[in-house]
PDB file of N, CA and C in Angstrom:
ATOM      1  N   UNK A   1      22.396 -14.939 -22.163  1.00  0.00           N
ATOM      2  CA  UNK A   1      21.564 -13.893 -22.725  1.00  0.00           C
ATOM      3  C   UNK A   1      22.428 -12.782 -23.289  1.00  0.00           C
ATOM      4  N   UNK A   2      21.759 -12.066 -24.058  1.00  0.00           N
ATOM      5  CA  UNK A   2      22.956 -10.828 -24.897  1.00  0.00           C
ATOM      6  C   UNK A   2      21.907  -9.356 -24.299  1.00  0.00           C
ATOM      7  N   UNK A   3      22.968  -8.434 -23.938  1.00  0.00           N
ATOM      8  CA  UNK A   3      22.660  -7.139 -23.492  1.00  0.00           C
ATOM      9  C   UNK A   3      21.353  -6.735 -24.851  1.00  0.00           C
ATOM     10  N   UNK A   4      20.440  -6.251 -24.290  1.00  0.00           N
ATOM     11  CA  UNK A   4      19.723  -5.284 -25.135  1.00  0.00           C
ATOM     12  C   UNK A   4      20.483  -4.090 -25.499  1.00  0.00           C
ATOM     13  N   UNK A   5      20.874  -3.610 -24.479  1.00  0.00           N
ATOM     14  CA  UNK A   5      21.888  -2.207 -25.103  1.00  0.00           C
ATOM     15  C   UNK A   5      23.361  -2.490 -25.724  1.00  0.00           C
ATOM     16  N   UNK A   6      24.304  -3.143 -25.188  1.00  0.00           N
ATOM     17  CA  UNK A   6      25.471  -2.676 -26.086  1.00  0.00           C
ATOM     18  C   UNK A   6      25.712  -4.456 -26.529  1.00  0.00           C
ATOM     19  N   UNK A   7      24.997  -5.222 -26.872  1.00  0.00           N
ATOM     20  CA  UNK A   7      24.712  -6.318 -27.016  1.00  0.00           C
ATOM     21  C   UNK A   7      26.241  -7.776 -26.652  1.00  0.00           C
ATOM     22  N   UNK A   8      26.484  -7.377 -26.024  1.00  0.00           N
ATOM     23  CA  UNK A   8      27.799  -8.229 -25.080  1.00  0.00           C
ATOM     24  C   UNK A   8      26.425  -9.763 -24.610  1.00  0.00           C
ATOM     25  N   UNK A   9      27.371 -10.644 -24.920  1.00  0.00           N
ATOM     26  CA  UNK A   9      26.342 -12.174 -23.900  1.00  0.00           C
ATOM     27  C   UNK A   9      27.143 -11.920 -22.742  1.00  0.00           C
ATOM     28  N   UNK A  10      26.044 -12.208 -21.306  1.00  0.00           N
ATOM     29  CA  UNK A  10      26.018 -12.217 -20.269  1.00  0.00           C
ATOM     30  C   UNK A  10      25.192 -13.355 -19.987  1.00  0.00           C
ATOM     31  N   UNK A  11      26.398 -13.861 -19.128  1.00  0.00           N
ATOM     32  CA  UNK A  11      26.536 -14.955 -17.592  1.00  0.00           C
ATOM     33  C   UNK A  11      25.107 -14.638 -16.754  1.00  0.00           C
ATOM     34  N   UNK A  12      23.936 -14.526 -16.779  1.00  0.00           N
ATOM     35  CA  UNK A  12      22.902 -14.646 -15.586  1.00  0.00           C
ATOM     36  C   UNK A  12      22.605 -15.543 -15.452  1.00  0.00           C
ATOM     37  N   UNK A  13      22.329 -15.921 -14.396  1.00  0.00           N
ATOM     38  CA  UNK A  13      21.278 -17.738 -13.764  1.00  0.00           C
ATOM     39  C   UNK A  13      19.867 -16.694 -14.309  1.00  0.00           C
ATOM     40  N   UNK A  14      19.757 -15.516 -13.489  1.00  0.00           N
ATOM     41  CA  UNK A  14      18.425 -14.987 -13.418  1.00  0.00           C
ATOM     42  C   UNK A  14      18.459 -13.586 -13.396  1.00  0.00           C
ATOM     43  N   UNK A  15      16.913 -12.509 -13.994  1.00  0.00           N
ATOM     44  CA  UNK A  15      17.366 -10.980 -13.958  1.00  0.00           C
ATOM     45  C   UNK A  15      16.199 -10.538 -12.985  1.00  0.00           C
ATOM     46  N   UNK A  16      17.144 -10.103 -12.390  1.00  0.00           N
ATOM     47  CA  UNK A  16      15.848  -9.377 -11.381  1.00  0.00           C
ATOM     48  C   UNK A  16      15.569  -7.915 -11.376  1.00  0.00           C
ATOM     49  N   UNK A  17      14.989  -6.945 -10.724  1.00  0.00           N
ATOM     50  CA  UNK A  17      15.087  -5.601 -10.810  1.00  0.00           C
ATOM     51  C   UNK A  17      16.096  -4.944 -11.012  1.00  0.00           C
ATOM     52  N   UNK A  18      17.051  -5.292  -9.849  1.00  0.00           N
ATOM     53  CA  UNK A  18      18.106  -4.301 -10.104  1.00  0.00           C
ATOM     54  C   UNK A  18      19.152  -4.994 -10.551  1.00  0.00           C
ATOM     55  N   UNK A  19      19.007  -5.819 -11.383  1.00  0.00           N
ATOM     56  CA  UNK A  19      19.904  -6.536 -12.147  1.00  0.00           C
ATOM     57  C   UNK A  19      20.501  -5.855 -13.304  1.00  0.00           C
ATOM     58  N   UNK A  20      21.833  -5.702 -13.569  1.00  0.00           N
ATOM     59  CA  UNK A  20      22.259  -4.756 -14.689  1.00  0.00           C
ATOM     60  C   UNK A  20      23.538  -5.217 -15.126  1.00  0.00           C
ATOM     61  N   UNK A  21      23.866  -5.048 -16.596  1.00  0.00           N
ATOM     62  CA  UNK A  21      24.537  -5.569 -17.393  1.00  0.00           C
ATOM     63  C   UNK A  21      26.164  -5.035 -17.102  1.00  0.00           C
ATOM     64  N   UNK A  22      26.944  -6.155 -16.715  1.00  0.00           N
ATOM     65  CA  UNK A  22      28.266  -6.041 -16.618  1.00  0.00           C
ATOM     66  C   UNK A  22      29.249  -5.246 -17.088  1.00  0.00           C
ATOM     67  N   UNK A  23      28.674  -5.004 -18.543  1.00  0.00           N
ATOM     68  CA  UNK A  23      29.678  -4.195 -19.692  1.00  0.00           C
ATOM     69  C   UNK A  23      29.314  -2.857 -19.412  1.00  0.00           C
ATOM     70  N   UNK A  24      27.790  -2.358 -19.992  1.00  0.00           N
ATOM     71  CA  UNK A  24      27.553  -0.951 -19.752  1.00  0.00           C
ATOM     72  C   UNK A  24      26.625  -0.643 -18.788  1.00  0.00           C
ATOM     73  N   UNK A  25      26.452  -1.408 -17.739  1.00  0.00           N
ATOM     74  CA  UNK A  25      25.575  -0.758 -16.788  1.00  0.00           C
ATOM     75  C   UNK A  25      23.955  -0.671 -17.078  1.00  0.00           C
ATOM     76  N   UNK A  26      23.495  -0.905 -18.211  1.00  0.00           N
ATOM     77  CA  UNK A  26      22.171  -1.059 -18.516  1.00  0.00           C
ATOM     78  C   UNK A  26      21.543  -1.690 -17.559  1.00  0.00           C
ATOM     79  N   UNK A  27      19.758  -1.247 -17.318  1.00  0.00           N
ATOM     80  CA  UNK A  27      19.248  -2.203 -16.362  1.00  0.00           C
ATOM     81  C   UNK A  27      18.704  -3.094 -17.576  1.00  0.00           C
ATOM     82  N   UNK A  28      18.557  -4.304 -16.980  1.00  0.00           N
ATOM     83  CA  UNK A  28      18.416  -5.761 -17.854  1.00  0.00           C
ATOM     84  C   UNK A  28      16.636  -6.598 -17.322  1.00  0.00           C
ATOM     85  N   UNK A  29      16.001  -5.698 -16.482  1.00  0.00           N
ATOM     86  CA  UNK A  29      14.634  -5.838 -15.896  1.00  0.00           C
ATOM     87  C   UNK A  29      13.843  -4.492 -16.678  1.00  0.00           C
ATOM     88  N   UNK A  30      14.019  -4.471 -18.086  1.00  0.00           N
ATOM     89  CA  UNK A  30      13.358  -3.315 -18.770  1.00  0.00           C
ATOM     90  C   UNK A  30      12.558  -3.618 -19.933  1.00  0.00           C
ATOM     91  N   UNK A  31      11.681  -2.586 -20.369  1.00  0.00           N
ATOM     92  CA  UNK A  31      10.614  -3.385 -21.650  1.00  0.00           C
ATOM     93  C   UNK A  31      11.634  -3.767 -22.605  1.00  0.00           C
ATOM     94  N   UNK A  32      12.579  -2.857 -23.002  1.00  0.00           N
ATOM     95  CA  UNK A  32      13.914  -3.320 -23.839  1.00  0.00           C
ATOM     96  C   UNK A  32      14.439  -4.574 -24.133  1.00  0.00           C
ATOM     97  N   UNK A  33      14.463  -5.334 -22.662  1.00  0.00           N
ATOM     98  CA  UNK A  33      14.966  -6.587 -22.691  1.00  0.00           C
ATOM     99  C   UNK A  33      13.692  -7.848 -22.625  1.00  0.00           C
ATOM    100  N   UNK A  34      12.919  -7.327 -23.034  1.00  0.00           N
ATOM    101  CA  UNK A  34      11.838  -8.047 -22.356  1.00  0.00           C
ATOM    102  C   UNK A  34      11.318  -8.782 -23.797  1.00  0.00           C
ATOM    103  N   UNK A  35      10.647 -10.023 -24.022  1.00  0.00           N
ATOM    104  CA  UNK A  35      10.473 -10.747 -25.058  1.00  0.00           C
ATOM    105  C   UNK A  35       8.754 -10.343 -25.213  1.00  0.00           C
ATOM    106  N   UNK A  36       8.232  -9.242 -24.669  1.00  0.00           N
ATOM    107  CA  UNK A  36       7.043  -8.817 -25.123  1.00  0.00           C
ATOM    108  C   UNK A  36       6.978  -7.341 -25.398  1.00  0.00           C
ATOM    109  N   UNK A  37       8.802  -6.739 -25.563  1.00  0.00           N
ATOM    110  CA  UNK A  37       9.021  -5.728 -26.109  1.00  0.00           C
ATOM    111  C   UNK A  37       8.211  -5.599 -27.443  1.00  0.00           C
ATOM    112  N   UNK A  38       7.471  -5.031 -27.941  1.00  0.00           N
ATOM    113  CA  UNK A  38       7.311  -4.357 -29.497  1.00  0.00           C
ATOM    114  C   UNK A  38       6.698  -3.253 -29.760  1.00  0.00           C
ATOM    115  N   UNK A  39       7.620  -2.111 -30.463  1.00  0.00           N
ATOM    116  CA  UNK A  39       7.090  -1.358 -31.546  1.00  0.00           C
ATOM    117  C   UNK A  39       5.860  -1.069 -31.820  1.00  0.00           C
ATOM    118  N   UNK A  40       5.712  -1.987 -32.390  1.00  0.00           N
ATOM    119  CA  UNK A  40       4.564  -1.916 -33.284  1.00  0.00           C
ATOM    120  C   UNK A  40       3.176  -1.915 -32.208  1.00  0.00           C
ATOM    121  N   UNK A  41       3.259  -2.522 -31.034  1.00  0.00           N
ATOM    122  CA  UNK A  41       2.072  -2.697 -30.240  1.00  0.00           C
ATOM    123  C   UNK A  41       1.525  -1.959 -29.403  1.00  0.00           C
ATOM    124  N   UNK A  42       0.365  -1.701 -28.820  1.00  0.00           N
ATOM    125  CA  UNK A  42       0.144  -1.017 -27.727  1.00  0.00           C
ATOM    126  C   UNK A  42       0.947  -0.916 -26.816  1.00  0.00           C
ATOM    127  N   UNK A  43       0.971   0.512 -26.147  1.00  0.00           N
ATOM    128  CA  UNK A  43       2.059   0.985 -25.677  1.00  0.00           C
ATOM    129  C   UNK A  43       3.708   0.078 -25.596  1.00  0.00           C
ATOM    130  N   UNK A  44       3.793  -0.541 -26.636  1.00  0.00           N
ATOM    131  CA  UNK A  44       5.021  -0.796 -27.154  1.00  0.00           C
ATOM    132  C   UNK A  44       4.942  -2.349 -26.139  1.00  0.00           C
ATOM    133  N   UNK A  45       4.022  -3.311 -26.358  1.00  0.00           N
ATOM    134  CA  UNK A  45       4.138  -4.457 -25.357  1.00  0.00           C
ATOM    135  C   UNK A  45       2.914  -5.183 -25.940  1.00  0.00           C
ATOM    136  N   UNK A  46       3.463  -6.238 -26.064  1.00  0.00           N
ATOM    137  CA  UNK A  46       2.375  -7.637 -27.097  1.00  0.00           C
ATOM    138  C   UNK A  46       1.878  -7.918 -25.643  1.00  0.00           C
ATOM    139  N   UNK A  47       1.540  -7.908 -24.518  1.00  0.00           N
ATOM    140  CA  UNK A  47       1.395  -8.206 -23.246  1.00  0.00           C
ATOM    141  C   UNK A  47      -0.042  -7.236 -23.168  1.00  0.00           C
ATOM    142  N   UNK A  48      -1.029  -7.372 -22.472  1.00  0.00           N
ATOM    143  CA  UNK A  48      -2.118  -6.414 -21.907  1.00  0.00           C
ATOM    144  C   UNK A  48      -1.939  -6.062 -20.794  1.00  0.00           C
ATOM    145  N   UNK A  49      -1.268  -5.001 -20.768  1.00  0.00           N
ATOM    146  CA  UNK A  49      -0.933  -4.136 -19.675  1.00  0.00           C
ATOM    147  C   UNK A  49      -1.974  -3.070 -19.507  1.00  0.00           C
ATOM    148  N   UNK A  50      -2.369  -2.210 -18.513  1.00  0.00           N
ATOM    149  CA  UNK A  50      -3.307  -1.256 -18.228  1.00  0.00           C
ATOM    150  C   UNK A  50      -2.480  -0.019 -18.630  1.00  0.00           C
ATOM    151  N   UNK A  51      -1.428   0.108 -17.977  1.00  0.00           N
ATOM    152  CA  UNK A  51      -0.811   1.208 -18.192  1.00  0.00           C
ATOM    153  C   UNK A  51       0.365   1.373 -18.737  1.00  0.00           C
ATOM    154  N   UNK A  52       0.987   2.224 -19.731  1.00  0.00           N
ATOM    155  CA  UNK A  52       2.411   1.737 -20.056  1.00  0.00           C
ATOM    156  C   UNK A  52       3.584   2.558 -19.172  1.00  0.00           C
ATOM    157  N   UNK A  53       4.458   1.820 -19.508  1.00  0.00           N
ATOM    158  CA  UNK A  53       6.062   2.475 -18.802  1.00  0.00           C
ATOM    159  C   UNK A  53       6.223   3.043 -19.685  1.00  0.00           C
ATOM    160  N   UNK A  54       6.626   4.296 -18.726  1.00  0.00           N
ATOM    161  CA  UNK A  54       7.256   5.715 -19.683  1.00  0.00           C
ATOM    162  C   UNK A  54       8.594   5.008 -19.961  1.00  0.00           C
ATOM    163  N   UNK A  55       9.413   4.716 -19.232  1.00  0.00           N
ATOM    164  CA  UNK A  55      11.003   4.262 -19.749  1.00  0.00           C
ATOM    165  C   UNK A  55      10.678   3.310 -19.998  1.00  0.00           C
ATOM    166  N   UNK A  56      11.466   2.887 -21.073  1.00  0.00           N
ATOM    167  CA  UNK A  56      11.391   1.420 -21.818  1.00  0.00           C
ATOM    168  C   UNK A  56      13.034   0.876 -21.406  1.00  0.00           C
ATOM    169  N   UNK A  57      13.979   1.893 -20.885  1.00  0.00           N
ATOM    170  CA  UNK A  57      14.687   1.563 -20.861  1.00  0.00           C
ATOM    171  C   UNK A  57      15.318   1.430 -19.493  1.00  0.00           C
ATOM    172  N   UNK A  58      14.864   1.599 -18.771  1.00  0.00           N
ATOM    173  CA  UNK A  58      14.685   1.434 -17.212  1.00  0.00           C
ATOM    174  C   UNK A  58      13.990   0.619 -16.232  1.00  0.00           C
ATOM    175  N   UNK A  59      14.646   0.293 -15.603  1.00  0.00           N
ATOM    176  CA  UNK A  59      14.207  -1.150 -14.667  1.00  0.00           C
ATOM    177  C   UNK A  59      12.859  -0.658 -14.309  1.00  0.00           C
ATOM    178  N   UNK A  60      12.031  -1.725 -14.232  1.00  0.00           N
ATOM    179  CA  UNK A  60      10.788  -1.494 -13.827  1.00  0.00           C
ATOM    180  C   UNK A  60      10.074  -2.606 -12.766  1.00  0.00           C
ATOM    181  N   UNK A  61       8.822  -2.552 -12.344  1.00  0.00           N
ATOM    182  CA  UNK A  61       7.887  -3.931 -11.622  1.00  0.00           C
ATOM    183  C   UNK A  61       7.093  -4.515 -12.639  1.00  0.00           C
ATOM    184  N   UNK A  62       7.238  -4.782 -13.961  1.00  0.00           N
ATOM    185  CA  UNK A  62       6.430  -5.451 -14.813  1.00  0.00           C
ATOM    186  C   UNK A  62       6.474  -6.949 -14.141  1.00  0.00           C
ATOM    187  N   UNK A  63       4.983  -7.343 -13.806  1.00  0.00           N
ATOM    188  CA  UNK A  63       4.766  -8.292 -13.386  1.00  0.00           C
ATOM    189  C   UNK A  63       4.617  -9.606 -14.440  1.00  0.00           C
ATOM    190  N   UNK A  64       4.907  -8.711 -16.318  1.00  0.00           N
ATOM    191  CA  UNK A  64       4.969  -9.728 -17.196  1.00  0.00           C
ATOM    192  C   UNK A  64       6.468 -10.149 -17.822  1.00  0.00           C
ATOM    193  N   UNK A  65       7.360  -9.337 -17.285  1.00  0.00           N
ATOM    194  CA  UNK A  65       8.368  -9.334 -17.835  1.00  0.00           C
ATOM    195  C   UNK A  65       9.238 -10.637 -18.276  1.00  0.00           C
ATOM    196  N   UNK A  66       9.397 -11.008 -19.128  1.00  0.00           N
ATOM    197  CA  UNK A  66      10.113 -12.359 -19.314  1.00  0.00           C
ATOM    198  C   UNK A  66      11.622 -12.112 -20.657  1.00  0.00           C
ATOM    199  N   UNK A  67      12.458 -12.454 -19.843  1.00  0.00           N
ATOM    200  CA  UNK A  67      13.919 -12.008 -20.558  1.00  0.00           C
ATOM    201  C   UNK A  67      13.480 -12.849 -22.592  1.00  0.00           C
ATOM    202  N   UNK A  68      14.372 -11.846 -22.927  1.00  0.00           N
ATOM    203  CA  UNK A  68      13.848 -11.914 -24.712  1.00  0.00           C
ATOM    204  C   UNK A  68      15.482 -12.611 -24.630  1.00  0.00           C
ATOM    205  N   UNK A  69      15.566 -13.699 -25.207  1.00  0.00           N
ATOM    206  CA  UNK A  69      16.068 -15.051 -25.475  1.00  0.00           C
ATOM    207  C   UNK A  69      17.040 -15.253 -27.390  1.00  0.00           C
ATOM    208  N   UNK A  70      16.135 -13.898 -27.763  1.00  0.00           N
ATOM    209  CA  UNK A  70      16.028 -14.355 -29.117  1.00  0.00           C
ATOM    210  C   UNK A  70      16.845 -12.681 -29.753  1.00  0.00           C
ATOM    211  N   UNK A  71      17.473 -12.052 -28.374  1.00  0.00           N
ATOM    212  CA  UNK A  71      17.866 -10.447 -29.085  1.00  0.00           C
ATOM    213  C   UNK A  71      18.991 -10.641 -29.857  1.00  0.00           C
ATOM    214  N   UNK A  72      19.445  -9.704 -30.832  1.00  0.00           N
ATOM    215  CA  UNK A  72      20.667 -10.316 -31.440  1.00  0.00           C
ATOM    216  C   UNK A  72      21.287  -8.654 -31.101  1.00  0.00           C
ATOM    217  N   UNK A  73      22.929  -8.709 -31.323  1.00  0.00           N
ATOM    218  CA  UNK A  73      23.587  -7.642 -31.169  1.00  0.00           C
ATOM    219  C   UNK A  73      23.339  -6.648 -31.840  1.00  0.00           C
ATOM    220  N   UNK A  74      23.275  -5.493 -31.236  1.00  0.00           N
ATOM    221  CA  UNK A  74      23.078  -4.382 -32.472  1.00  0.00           C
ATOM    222  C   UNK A  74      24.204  -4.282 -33.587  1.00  0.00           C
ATOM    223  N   UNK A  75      23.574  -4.075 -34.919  1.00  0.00           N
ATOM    224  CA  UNK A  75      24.786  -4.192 -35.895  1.00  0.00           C
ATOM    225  C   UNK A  75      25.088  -2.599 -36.237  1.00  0.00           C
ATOM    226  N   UNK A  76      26.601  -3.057 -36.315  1.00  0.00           N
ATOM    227  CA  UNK A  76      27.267  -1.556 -36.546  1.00  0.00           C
ATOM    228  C   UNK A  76      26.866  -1.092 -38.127  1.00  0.00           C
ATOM    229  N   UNK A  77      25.761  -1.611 -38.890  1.00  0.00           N
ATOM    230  CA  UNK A  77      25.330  -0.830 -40.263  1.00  0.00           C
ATOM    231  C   UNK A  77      23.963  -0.155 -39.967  1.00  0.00           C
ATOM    232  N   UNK A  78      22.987  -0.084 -39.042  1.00  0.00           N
ATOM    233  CA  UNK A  78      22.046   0.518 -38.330  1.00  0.00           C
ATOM    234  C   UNK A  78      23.079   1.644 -38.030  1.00  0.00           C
ATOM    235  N   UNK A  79      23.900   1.207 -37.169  1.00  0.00           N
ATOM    236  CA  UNK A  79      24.562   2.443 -35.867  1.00  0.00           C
ATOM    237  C   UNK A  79      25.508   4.020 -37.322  1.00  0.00           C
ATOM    238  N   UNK A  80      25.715   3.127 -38.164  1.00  0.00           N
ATOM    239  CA  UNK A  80      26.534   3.919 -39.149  1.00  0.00           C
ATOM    240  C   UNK A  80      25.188   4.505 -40.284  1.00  0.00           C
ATOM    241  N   UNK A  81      24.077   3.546 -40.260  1.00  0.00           N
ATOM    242  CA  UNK A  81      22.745   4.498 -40.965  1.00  0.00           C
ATOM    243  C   UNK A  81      22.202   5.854 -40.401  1.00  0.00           C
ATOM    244  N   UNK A  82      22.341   5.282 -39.333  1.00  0.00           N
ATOM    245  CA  UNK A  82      21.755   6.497 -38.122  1.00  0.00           C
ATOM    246  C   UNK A  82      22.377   7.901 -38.282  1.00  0.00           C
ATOM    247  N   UNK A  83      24.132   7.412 -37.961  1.00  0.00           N
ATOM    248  CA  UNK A  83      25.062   8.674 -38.344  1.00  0.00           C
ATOM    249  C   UNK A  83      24.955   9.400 -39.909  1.00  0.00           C
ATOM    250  N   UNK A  84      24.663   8.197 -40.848  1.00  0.00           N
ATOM    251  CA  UNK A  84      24.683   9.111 -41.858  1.00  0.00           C
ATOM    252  C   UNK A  84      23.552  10.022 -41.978  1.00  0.00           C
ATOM    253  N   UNK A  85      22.337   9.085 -41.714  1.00  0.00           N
ATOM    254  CA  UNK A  85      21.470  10.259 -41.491  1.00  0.00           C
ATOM    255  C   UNK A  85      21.535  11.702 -40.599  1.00  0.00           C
ATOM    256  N   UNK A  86      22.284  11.757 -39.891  1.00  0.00           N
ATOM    257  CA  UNK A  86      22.060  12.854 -39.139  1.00  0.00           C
ATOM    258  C   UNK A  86      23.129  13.697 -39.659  1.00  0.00           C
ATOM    259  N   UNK A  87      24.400  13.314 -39.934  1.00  0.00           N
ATOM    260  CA  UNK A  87      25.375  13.852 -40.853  1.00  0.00           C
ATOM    261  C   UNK A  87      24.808  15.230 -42.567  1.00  0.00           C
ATOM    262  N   UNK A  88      23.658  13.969 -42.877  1.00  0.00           N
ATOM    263  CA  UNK A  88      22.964  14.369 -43.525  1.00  0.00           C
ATOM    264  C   UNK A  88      21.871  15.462 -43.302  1.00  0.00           C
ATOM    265  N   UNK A  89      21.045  15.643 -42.030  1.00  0.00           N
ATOM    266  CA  UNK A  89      20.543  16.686 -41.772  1.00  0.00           C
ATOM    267  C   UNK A  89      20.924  17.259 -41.644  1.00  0.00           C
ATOM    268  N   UNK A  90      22.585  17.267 -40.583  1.00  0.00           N
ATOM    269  CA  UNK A  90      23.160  18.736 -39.924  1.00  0.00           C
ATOM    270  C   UNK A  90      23.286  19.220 -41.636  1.00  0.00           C
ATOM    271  N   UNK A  91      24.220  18.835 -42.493  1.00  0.00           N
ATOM    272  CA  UNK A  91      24.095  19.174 -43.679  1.00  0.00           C
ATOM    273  C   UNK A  91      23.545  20.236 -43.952  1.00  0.00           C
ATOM    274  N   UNK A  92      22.140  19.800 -44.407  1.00  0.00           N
ATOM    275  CA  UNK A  92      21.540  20.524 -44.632  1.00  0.00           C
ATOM    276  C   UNK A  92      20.832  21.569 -43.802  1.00  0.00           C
ATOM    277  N   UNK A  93      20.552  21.459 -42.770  1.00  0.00           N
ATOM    278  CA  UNK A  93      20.074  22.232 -42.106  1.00  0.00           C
ATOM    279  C   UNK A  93      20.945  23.172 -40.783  1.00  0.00           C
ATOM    280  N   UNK A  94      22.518  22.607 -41.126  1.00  0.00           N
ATOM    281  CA  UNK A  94      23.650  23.600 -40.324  1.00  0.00           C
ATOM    282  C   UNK A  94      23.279  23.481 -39.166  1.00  0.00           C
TER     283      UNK A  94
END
């Protein structure tokens, strides 16, 4: 499986709660890593959940949680969009 956060593949048989990623310490039992992570959906989860998790990025008891199989590494042209954008606000706005 590949880290949701600093996207390194990691060695697990299995992720459990307090299961967390070798490289940066991320917990790896989070909506983040989770293959019913989305955006776009109610409270950010293709899953029917009642209530949502405030951290998305923090281990949780999601009783739907199922490791996302399909994450790819974050690419360093996002991570360098991001900077320019903000490069670009301080800019302008000092």
């Amino acid at each position: 499986m590949i880290c949701w956060k600093c996207g390194k593949e990691i060695a697990v048989e299995s992720v459990y709660r307090n299961t967390d990623c070798p490289s940066c310490h991320a917990d790896l039992h989070s909506c983040r890593g989770c293959s019913f992570y989305s955006k776009e959906s109610h409270f950010e989860c293709r899953e029917t959940v009642s209530e949502p998790v405030t951290d998305k990025e923090r281990a949780n008891f999601c009783d739907y949680f199922s490791v996302n199989k399909n994450l790819t590494p974050p690419s360093s042209s996002s991570t360098d969009k991001a900077k320019a954008a903000k490069d670009a606000f301080n800019a302008l706005f000092g």
